[in-house]
Protein backbone atom coordinates (compact mmCIF):
# COMPACT_ATOMS: atom_id res chain seq x y z
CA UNK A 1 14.43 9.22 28.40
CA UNK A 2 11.19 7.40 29.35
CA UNK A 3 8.89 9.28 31.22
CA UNK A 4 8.14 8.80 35.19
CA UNK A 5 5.46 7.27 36.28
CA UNK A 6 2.11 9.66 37.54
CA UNK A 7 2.53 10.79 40.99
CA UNK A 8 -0.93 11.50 41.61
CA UNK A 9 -4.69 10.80 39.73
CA UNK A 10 -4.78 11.39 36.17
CA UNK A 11 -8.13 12.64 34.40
CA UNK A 12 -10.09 10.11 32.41
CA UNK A 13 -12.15 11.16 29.33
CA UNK A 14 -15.25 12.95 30.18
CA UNK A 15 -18.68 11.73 31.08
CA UNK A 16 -20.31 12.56 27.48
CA UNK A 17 -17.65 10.38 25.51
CA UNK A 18 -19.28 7.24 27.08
CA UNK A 19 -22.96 8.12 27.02
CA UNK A 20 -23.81 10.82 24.79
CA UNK A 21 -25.34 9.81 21.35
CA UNK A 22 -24.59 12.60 19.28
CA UNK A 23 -20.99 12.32 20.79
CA UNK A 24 -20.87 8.75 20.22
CA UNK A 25 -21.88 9.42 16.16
CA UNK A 26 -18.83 12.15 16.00
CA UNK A 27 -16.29 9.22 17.34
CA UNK A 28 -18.12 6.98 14.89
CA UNK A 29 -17.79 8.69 12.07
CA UNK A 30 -14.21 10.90 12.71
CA UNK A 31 -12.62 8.25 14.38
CA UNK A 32 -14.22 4.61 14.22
CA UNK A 33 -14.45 4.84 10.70
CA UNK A 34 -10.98 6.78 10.09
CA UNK A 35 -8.89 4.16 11.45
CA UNK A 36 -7.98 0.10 10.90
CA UNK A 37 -10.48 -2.02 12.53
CA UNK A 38 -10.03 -5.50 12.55
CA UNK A 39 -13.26 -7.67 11.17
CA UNK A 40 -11.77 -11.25 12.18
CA UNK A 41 -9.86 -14.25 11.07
CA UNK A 42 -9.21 -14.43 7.22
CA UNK A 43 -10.39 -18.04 7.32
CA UNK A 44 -13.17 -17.61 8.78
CA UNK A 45 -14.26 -14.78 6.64
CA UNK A 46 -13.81 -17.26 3.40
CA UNK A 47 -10.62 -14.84 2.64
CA UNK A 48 -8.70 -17.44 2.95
CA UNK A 49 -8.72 -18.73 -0.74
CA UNK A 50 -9.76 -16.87 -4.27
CA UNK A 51 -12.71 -15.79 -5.49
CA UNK A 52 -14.52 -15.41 -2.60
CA UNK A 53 -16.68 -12.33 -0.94
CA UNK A 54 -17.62 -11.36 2.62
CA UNK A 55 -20.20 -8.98 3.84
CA UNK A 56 -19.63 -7.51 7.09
CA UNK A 57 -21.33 -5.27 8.83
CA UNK A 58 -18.31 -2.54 10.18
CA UNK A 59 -20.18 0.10 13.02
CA UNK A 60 -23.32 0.29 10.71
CA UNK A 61 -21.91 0.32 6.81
CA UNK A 62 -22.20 -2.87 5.15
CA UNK A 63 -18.93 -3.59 3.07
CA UNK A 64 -17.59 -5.73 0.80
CA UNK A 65 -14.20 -7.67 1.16
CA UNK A 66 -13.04 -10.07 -1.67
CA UNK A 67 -9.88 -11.99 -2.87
CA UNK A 68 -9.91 -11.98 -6.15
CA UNK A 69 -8.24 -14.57 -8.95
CA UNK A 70 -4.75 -13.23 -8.60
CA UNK A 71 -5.40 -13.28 -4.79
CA UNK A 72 -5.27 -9.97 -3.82
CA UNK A 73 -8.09 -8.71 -1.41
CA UNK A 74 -10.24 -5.19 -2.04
CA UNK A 75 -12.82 -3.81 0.08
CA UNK A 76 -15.40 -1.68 -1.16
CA UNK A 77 -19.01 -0.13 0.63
CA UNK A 78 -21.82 -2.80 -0.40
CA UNK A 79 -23.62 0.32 -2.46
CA UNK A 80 -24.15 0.34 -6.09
CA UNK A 81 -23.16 3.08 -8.17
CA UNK A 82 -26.60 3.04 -10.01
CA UNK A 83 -29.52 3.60 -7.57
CA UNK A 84 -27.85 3.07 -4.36
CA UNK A 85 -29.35 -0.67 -3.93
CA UNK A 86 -26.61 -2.97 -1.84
CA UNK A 87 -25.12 -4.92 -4.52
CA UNK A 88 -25.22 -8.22 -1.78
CA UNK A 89 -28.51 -7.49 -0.04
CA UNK A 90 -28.30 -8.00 3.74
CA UNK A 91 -30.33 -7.27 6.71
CA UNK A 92 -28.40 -5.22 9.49
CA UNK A 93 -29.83 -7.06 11.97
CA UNK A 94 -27.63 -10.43 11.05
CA UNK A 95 -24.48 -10.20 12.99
CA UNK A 96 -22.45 -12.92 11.29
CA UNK A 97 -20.72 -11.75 8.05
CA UNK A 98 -21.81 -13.67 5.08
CA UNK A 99 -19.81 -15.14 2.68
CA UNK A 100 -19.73 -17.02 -0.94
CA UNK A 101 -17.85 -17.74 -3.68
CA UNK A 102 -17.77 -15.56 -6.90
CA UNK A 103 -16.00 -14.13 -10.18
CA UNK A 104 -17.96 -10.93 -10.15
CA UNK A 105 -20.62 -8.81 -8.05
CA UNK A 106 -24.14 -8.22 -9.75
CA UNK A 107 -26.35 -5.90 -7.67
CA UNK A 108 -29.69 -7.27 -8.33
CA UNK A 109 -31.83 -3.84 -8.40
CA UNK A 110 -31.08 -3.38 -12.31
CA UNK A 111 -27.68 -5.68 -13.11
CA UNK A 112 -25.07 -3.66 -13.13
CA UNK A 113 -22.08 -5.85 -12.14
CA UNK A 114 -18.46 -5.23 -10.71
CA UNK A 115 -15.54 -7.15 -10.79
CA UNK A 116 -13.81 -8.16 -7.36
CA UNK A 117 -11.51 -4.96 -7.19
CA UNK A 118 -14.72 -3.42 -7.57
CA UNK A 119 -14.97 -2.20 -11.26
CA UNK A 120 -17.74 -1.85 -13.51
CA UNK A 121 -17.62 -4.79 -15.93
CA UNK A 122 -21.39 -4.33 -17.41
CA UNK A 123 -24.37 -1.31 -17.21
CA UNK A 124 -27.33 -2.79 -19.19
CA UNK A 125 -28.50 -0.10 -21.58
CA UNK A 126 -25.43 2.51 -21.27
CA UNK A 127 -24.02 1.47 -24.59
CA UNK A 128 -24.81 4.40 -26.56
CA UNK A 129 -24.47 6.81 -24.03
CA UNK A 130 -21.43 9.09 -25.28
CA UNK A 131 -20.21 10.85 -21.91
CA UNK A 132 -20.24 7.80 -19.77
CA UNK A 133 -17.38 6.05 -18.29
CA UNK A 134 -17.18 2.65 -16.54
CA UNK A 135 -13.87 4.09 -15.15
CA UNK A 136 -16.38 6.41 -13.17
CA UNK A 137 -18.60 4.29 -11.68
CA UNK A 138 -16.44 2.52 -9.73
CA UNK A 139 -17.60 0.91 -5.85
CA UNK A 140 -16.82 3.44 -3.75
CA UNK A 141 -13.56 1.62 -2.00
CA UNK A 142 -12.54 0.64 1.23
CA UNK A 143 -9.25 -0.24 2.50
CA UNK A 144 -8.35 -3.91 3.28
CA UNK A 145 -4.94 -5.25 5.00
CA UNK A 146 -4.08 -8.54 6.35
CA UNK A 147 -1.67 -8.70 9.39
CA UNK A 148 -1.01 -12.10 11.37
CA UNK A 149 -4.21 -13.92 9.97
CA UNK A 150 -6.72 -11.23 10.40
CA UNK A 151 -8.37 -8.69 8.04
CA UNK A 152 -8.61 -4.96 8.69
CA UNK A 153 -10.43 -2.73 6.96
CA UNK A 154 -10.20 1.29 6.72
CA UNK A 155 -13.59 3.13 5.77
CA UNK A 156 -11.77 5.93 4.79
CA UNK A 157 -9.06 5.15 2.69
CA UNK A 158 -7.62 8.70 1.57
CA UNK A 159 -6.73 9.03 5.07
CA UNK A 160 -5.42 5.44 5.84
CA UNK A 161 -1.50 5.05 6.45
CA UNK A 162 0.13 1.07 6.41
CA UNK A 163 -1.43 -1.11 9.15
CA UNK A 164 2.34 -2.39 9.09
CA UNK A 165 2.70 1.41 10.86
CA UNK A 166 0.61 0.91 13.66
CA UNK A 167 1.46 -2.75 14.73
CA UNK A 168 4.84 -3.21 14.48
CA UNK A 169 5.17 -2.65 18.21
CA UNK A 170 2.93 -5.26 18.63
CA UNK A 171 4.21 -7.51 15.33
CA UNK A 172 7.77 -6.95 17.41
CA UNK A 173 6.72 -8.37 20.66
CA UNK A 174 4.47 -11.23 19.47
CA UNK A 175 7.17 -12.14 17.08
CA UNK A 176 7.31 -15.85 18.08
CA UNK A 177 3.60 -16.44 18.27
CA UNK A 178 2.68 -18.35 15.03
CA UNK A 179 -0.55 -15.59 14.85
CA UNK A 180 -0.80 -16.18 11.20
CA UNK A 181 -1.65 -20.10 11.50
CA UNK A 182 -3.39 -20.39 13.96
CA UNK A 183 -7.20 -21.49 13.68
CA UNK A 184 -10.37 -21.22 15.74
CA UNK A 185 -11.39 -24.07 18.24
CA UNK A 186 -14.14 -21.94 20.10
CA UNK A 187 -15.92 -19.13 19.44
CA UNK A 188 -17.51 -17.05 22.59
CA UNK A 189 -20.15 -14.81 21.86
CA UNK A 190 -20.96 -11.36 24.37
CA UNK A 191 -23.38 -8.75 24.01
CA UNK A 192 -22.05 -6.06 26.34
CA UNK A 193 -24.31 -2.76 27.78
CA UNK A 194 -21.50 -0.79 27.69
CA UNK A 195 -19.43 1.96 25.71
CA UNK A 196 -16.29 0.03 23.82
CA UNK A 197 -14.20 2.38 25.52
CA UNK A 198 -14.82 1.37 29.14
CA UNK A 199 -13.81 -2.35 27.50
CA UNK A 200 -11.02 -1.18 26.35
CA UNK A 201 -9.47 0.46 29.20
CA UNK A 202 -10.89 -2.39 31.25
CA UNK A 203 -8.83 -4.76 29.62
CA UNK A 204 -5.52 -2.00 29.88
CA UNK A 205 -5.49 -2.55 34.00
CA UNK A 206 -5.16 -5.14 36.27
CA UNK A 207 -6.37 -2.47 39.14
CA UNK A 208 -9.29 -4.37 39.26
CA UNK A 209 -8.22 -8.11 39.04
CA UNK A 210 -7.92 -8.90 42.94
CA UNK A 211 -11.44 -8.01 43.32
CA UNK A 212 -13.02 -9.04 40.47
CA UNK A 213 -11.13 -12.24 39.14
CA UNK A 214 -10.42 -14.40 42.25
CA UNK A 215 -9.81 -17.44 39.89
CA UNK A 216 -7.74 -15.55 37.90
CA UNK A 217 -5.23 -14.05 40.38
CA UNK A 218 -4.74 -17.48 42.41
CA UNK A 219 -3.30 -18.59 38.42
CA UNK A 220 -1.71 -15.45 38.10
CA UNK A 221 -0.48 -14.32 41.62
CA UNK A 222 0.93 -10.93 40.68
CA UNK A 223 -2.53 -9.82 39.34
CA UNK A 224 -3.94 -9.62 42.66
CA UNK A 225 -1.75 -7.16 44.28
CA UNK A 226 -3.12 -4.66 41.15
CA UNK A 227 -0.67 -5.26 38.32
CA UNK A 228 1.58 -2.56 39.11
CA UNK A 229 5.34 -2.47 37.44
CA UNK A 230 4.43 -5.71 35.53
CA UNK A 231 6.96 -6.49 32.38
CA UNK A 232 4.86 -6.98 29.57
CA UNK A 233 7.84 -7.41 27.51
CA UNK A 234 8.78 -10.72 29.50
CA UNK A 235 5.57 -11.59 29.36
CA UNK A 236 3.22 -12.01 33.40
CA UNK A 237 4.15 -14.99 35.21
CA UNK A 238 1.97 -17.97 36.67
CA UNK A 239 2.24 -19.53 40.11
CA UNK A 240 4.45 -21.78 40.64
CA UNK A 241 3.48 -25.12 38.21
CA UNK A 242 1.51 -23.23 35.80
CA UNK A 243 2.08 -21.77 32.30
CA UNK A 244 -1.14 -21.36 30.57
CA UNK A 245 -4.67 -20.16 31.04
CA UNK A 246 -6.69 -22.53 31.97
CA UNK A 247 -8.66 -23.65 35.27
CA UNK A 248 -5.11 -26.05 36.60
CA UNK A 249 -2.88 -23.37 34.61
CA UNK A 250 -1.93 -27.02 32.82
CA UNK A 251 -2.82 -28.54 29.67
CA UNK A 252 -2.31 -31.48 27.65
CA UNK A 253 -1.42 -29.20 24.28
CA UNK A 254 2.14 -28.22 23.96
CA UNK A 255 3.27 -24.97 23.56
CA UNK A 256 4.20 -23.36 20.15
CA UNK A 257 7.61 -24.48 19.50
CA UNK A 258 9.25 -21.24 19.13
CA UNK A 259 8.21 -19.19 22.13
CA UNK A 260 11.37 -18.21 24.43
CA UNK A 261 12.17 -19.34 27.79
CA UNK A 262 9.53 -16.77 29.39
CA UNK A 263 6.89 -17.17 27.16
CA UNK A 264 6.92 -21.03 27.08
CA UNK A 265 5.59 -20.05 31.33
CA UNK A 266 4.51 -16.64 30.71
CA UNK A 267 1.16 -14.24 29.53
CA UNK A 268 1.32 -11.38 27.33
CA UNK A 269 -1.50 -9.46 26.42
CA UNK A 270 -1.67 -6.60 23.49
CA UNK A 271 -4.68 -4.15 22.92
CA UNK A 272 -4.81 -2.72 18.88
CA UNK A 273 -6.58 -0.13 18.87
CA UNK A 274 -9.68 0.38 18.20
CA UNK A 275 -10.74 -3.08 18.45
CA UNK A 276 -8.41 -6.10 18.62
CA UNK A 277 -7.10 -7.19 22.11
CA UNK A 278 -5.49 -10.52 21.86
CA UNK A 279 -4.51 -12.68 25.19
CA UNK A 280 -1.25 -14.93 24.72
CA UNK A 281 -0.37 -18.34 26.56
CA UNK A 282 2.34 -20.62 25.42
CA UNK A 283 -0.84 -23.10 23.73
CA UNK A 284 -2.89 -20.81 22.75
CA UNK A 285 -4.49 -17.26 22.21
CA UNK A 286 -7.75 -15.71 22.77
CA UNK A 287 -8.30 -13.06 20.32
CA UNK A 288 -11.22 -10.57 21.55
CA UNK A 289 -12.59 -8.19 18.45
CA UNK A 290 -15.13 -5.54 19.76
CA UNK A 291 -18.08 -4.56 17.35
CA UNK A 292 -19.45 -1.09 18.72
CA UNK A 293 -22.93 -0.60 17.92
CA UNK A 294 -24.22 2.69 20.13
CA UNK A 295 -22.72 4.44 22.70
CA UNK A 296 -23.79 1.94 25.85
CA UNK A 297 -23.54 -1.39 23.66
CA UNK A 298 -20.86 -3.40 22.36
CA UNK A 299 -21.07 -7.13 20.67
CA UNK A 300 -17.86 -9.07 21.85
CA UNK A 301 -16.16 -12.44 19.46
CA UNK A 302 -13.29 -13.97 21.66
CA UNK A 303 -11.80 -16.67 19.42
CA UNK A 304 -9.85 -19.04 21.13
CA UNK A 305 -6.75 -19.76 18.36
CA UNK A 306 -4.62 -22.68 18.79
CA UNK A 307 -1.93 -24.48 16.54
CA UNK A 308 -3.56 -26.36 13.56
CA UNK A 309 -2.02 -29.88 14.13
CA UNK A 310 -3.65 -29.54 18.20
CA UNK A 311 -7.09 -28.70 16.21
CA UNK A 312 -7.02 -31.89 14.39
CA UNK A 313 -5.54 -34.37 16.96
CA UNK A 314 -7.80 -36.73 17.92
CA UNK A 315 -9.67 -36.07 21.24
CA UNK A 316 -8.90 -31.89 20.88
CA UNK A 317 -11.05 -30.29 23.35
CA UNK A 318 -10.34 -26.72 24.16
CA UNK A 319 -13.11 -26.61 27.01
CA UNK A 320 -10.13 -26.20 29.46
CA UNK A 321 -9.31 -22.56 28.44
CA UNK A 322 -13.05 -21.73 26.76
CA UNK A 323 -13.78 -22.39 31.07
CA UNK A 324 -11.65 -20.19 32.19
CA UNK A 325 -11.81 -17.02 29.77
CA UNK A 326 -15.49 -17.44 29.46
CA UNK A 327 -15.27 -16.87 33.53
CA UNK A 328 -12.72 -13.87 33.63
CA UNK A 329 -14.88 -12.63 30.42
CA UNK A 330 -18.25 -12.31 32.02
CA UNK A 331 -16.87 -11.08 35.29
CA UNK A 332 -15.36 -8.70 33.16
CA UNK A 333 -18.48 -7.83 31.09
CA UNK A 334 -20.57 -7.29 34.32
CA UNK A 335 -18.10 -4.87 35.73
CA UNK A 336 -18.00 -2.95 33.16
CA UNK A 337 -21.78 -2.58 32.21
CA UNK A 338 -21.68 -1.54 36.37
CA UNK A 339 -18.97 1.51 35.11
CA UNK A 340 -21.59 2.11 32.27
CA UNK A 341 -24.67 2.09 34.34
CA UNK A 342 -22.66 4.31 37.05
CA UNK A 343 -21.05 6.93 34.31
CA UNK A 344 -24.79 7.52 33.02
CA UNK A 345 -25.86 8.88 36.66
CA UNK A 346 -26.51 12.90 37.25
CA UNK A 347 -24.09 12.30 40.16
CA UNK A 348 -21.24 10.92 37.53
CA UNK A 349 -18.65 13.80 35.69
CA UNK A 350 -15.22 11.99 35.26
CA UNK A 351 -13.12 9.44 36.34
CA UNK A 352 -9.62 9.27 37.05
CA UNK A 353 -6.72 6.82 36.71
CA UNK A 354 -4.66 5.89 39.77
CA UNK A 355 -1.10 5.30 38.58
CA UNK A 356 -0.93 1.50 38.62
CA UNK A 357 -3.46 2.42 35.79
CA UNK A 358 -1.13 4.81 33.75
CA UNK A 359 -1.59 2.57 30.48
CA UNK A 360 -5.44 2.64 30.70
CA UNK A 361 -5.19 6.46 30.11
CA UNK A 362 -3.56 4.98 26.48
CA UNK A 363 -7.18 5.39 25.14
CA UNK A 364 -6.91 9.36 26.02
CA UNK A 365 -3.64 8.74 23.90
CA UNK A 366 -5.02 6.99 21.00
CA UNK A 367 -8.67 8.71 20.73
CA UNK A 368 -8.31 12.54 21.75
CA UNK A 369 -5.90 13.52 18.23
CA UNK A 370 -7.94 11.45 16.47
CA UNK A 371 -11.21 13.41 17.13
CA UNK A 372 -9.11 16.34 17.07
CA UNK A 373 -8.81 15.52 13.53
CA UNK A 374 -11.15 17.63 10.80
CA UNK A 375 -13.74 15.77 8.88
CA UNK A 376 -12.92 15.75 5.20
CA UNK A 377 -16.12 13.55 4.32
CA UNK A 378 -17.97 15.24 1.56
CA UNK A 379 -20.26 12.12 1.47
């Protein structure tokens, strides 16, 4: 039996989960880095083919991801067993994940060198040593998954169950998106002062869409009156004449071929938590992943995906829909750093969800067992 609808306000999470520090390092380090979090497209990674390496920076660890020659992909932190130096030097700073080609991983401090699943191949001057063990001087590992053309990684292995497990809801609904194919025709870059959380829920409602996405709710009539009872199943309808996102709700791309009847006309949208939301029209998707990097800031990538023979067709120009969603995106961005500047006032204790907003409280759902959880981390 599904359960009714809230008949009154429900509690959000409390003031301190969006703007206390030490708070924000506990959810870092008991939740962030105990769950999947997506890192981006495969392709774009270099992931895409063998041999290759990618060093990301995943809510402050640097880590390793690499396909190796039989094509299977490892992760693993970017720390040498030796000393500690990162066996791919990188400054923090750079954003962008670096990538190369290579048969082996050789941390420049003193030479010792891995393999790509992360084992020790070679420790200069350990060849007469008689109690040591390659075998124990593994990377320390991290766990990598691939699910509909994008790469996941789990910091804390021990503790990670299938990705399969937490998006076949998703996998089920999105079935007839071609996800895995799709490739990148714009990039949109954000730098958000605000708590990932309060972009997540954010992105949950459509409480907020009459007043602060005008363009958005003349495309998408139903959005105005606050998204309440919407059938995300079927997918959110256009006005009358549209059936994608973009400034005329038109475009001269076709929609992927085996979409049903609704979604051909229709929008469905999907948050994965902790990071992925992805935004589907019938021509194309824009797939947001959220990079937390302290409590009140969050660096945004919305890749706009479409199908790979629009990409190449001569005259391809996705400036229709990079219009629009980089529109809804930073009216988005500046509400939200508004909730973040508001929720760090001596005035502000909690929030609270009107019903319409019952699946924003889904972060409450997601987060509070997780922090629940103990910390098993013996460093």
């Amino acid at each position: 039996m599904e359960n009714a609808a809230p008949d009154r306000l429900q509690p959000a999470l409390p003031k301190h989960m969006y703007v206390d520090s030490a708070h924000w390092e506990q959810e870092r380090d008991s939740v962030l880095y105990a769950s999947w979090f997506c890192v981006g497209r495969l392709d774009v990674l270099g992931l895409d083919a063998r041999h290759r390496v990618a060093v990301i920076e995943v809510v402050g660890e640097s880590v390793l991801v690499t396909r190796d020659g039989d094509g299977r992909l490892h992760g693993a932190y970017n720390v040498c067993r030796h000393r500690g130096s990162q066996v791919i030097p990188r400054d923090p700073a750079e954003s962008a994940p670096t990538t190369c080609t290579a048969r082996s991983l050789r941390c420049p401090y003193h030479s010792w060198t891995y393999d790509l699943s992360g084992r020790l191949l070679k420790a200069p001057h350990t060849g007469d040593l008689a109690a040591f063990d390659p075998a124990d001087f593994a990377l320390h590992p991290v766990a990598v998954e691939a699910w509909a053309g994008f790469c996941f990684v789990h910091l804390t292995p021990e503790r990670a169950t299938p990705l399969a497990d937490d998006v076949i809801s998703v996998s089920d609904r999105l079935q007839r998106y071609p996800l895995v194919h799709l490739q990148i025709g714009r990039t949109l870059h954000y730098d958000v002062a605000a708590n990932y959380k309060v972009l997540a829920e954010n992105y949950n409602e459509c409480y907020h869409c009459g007043p602060v996405h005008p363009e958005l709710s003349r495309l998408v009539p139903v959005f105005a009156g606050g998204g309440q009872d919407l059938d995300w199943e079927q997918g959110i309808p256009h006005r009358d004449g549209a059936w994608t996102f973009t400034a005329t709700g038109t475009s001269s791309r076709s929609p992927f071929p085996d979409l049903d009847e609704h979604e051909r006309t229709r929008h469905k949208g999907e948050l994965v938590h902790p990071n992925l939301f992805l935004s589907c029209s019938a021509d194309h998707v824009a797939a947001y992943t959220l990079w937390p990097l302290a409590v009140d800031r969050t660096r945004v990538e919305c890749d706009l995906l479409f199908a790979p023979d629009e990409v190449v067709r001569d005259g391809f120009d996705p400036g229709d829909a990079a219009e629009l969603w980089d529109l809804v995106n930073q009216q988005d961005w500046a509400v939200c750093e508004s909730v973040q500047r508001g929720m760090s006032s001596r005035a502000y204790r909690q929030g609270w969800f009107a019903p319409m907003e019952d699946a924003s409280a889904d972060i409450r759902r997601w987060l509070l067992p997780r922090l629940a959880q103990p910390d098993d981390d013996d460093g």
